[in-house]
Protein backbone atom coordinates (compact mmCIF):
# COMPACT_ATOMS: atom_id res chain seq x y z
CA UNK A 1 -2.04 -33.00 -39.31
CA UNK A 2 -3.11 -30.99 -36.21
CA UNK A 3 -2.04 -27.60 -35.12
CA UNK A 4 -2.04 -25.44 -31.89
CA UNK A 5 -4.46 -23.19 -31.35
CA UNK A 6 -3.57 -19.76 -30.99
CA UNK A 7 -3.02 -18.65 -27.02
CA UNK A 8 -5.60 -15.76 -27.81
CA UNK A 9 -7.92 -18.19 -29.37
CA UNK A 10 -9.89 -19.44 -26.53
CA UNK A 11 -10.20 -16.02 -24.95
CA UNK A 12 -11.03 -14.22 -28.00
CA UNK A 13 -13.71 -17.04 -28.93
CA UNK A 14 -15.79 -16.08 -26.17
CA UNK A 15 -16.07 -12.49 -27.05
CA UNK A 16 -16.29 -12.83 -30.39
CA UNK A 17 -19.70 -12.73 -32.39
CA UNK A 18 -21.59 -11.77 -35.84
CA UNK A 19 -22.05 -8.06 -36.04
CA UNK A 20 -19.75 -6.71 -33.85
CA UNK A 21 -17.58 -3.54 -33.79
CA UNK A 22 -13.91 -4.39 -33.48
CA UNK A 23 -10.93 -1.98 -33.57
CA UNK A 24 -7.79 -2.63 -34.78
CA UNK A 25 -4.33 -1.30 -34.31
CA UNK A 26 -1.65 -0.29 -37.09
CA UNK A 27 -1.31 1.66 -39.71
CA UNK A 28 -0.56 0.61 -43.02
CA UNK A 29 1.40 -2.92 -42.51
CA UNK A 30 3.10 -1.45 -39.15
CA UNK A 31 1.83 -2.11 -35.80
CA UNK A 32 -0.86 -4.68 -37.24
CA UNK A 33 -1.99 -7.35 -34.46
CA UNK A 34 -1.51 -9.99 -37.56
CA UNK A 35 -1.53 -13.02 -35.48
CA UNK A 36 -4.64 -11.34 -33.63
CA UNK A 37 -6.47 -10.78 -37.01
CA UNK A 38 -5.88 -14.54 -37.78
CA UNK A 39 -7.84 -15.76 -34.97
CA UNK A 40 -10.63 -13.62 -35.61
CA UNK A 41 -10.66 -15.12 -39.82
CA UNK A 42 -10.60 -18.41 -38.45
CA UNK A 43 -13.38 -17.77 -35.57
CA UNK A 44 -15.65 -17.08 -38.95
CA UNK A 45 -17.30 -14.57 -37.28
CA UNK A 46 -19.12 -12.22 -39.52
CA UNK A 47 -20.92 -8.86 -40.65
CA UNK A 48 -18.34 -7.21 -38.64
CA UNK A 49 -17.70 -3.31 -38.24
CA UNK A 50 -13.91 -2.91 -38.24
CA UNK A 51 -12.32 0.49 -37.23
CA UNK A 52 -8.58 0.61 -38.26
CA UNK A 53 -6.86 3.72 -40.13
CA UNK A 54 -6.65 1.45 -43.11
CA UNK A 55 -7.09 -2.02 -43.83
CA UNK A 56 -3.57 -3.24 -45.06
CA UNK A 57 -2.95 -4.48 -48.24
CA UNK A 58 -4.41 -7.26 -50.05
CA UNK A 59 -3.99 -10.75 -48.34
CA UNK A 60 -1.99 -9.22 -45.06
CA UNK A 61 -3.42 -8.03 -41.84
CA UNK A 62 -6.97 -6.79 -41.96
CA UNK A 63 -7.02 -7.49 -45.46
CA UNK A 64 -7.27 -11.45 -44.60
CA UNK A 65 -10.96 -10.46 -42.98
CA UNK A 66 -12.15 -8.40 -46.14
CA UNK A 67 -11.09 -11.27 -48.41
CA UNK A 68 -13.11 -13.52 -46.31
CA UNK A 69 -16.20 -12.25 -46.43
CA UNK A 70 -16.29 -11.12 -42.69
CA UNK A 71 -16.40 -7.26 -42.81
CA UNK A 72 -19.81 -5.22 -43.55
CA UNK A 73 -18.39 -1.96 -42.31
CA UNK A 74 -15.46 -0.36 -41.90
CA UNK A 75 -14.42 3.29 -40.74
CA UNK A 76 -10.99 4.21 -42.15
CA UNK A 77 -9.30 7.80 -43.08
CA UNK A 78 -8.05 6.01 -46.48
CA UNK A 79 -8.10 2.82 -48.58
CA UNK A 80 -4.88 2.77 -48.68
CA UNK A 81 -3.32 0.06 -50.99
CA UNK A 82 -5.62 -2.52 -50.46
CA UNK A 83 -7.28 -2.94 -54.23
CA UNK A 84 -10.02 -5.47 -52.96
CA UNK A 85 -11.36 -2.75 -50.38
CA UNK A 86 -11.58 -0.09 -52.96
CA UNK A 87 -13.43 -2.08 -55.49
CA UNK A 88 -15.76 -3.43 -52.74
CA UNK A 89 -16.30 0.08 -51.38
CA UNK A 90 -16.62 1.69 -55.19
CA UNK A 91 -19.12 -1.73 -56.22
CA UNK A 92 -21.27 -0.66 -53.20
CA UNK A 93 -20.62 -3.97 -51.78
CA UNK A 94 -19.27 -2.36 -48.72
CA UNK A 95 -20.39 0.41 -46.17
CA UNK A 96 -17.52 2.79 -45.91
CA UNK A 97 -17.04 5.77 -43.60
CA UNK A 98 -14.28 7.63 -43.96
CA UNK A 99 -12.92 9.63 -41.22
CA UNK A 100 -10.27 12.40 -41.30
CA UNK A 101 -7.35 11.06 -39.69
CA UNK A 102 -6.91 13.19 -36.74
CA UNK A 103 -10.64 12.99 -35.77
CA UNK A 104 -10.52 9.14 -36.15
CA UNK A 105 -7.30 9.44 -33.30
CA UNK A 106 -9.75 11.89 -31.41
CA UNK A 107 -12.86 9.68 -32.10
CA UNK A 108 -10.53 6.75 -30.12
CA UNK A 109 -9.14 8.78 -27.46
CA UNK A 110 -12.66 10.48 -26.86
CA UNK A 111 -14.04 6.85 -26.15
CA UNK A 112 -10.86 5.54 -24.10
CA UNK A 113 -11.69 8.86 -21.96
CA UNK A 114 -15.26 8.42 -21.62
CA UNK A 115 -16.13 11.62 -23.71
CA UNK A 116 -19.20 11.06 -25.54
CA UNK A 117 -18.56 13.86 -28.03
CA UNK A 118 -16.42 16.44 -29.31
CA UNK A 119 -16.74 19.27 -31.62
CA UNK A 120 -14.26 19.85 -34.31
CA UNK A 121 -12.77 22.44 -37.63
CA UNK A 122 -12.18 19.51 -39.49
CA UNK A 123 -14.81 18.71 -42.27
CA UNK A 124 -16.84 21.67 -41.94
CA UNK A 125 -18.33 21.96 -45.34
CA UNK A 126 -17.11 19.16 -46.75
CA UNK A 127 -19.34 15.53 -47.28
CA UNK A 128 -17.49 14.69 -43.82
CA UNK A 129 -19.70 17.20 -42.26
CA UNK A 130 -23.26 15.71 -43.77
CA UNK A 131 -26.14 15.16 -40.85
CA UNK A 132 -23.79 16.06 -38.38
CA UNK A 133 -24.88 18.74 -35.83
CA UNK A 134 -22.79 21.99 -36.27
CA UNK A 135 -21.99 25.41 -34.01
CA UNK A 136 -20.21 28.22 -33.38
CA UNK A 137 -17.78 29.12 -31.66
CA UNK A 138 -15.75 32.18 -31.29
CA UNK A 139 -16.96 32.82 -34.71
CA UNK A 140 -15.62 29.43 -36.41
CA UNK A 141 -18.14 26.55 -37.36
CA UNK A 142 -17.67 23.38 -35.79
CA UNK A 143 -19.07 19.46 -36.76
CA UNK A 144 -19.76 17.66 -33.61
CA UNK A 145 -18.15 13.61 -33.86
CA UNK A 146 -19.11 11.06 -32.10
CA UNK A 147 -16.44 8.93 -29.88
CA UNK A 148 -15.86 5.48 -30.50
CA UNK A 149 -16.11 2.30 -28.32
CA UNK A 150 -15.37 -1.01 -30.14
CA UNK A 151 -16.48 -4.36 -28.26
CA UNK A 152 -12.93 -5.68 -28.74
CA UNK A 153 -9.79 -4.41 -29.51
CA UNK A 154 -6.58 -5.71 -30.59
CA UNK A 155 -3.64 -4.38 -30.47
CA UNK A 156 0.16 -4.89 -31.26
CA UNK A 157 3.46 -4.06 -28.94
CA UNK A 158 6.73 -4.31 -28.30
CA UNK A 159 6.79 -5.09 -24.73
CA UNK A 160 4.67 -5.89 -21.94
CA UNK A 161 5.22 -6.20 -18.11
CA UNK A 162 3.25 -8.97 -15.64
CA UNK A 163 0.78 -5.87 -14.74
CA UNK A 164 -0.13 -5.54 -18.68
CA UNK A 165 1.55 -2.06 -19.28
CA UNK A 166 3.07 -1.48 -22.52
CA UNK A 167 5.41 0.16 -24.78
CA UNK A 168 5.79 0.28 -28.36
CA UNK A 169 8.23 0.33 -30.68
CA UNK A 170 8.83 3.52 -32.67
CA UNK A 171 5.89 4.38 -35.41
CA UNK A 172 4.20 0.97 -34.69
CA UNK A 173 2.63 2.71 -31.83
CA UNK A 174 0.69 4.74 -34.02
CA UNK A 175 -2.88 3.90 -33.46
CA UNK A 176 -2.29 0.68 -30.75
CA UNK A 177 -2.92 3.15 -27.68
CA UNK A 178 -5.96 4.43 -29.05
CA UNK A 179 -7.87 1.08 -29.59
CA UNK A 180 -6.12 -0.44 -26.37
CA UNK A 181 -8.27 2.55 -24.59
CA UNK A 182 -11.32 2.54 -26.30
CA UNK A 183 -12.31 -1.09 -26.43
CA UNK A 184 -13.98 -2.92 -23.55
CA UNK A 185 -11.98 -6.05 -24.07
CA UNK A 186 -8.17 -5.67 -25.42
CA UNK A 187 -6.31 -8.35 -26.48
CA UNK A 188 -2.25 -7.49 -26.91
CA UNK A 189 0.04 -9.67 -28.58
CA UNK A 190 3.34 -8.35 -27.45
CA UNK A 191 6.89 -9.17 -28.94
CA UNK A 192 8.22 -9.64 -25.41
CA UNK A 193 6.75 -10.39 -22.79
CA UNK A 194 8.72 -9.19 -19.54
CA UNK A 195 8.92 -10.66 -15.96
CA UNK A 196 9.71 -7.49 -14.50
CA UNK A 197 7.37 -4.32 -14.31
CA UNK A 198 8.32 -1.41 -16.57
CA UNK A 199 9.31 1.67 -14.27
CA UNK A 200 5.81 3.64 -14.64
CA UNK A 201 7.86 6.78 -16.52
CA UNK A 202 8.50 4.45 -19.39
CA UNK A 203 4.45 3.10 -19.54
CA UNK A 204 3.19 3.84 -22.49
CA UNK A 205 -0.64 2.10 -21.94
CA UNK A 206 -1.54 1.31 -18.65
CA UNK A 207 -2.41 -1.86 -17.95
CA UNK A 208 -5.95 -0.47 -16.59
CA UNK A 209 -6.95 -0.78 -20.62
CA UNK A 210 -5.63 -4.32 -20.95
CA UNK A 211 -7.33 -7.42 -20.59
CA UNK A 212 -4.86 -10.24 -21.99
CA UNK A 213 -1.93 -9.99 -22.97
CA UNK A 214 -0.20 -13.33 -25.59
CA UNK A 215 3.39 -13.39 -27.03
CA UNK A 216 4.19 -13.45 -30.81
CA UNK A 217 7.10 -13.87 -32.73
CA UNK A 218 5.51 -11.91 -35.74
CA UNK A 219 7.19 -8.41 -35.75
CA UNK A 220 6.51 -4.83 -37.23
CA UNK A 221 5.82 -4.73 -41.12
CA UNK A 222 5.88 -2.12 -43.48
CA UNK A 223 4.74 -1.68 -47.42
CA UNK A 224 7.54 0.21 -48.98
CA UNK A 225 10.97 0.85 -48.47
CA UNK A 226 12.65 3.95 -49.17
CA UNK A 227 15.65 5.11 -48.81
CA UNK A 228 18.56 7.51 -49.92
CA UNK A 229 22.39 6.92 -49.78
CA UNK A 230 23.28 7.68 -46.48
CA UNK A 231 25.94 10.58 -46.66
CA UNK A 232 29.67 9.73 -45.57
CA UNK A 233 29.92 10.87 -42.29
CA UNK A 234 33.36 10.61 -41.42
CA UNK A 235 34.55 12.79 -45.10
CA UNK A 236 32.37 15.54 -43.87
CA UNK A 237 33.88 15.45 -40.40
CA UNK A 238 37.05 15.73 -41.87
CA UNK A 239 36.62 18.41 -44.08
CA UNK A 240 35.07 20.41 -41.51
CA UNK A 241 38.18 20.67 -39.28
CA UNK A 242 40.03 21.14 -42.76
CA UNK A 243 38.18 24.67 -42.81
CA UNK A 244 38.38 25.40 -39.05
């Protein structure tokens, strides 16, 4: 039995390698490049550093690359409910550094920007602050973070145009514009895949921060679902004009 190689396979093979850092888009399950993450198990590349907000769950998305030995390092602002990455990262079998969740956006954008460094409230005092140069300002202490630039980035969207702009569909934008901006090769697998440019009010990334663009039929996931009755509409409507 044969099977077709990924269109992101070929590209992505010559850019992958053992030890580098590679950000990720998504949070949770939602806005995961999952057929993206895929090609990078089966490359069998290794010792990577991953930067994501969280690696998944077990067996979906990022969690794929932790099961499979590939990942030495990650930076995350939680564990999340992945159970394999907390008992690697409690066994000391895995180097974890965990990042508030706003300064891990900032630490992104900062990079996509070409800011080297920023100074920042958050984690002052705290284990998040440790070896970190600190000052003052306007009498308020400071930690000073680094930015972040991953060697490759992939990232999920809904829609891109021939000039690789996208957009993104509701909260599975989340982190995908960061790590589209702060990696020096993006890959995007988009849901569609558009023959006409987007008009440049509704761009979301520029295509400036793309590289490749590939379609997928895989769309937005998400963990849990919950949800309350949805109140009848029309009865309130009606009783309203019953009081007017």
């Amino acid at each position: 039995m044969t099977t077709t190689p990924h269109p992101a396979a070929d590209a992505l093979g010559t850019r992958l390698r053992d030890g580098m850092t590679l950000a990720v888009g998504g949070f949770g399950l939602c806005g995961v490049p999952y057929d993206l993450v895929e090609v990078v198990r089966d490359s069998g590349v290794r010792g990577l550093t991953v930067v994501s907000n969280n690696l998944g769950i077990d067996g979906r998305g990022l969690g794929l690359l932790l099961e499979n030995g590939q990942i030495d390092r990650v930076l995350a602002s939680y564990v999340g409910e992945n159970k394999l990455f907390a008992r690697r990262y409690l066994d000391g079998e895995l180097e974890v550094e965990f990042v508030p969740q706003g300064t891990l956006a900032e630490r992104l954008r900062a990079g996509g920007a070409g800011i080297p460094a920023f100074y920042t409230a958050t984690g002052v005092g705290t284990v998040v602050a440790e070896g970190k140069p600190t000052a003052e300002f306007d009498g308020r202490r400071y930690v000073l973070e680094r930015a972040i630039r991953a060697d490759v980035g992939l990232v999920h969207a809904h829609a891109a145009d021939p000039a690789g702009n996208l957009r993104y569909r509701r909260t599975a934008q989340n982190f995908n514009p960061l790590v589209a901006a702060a990696s020096a090769f993006t890959v995007v697998e988009a849901e569609t895949v558009r023959t006409e440019p987007f008009d440049p009010d509704d761009v979301v990334t520029p295509g400036i921060f793309v590289d490749l663009v590939v379609p997928t039929a895989r769309r937005s996931e998400f963990e849990q679902r919950n949800t309350r009755p949805r109140p009848d509409l029309r009865h309130e409507s009606e009783a309203h004009a019953l009081d007017a």
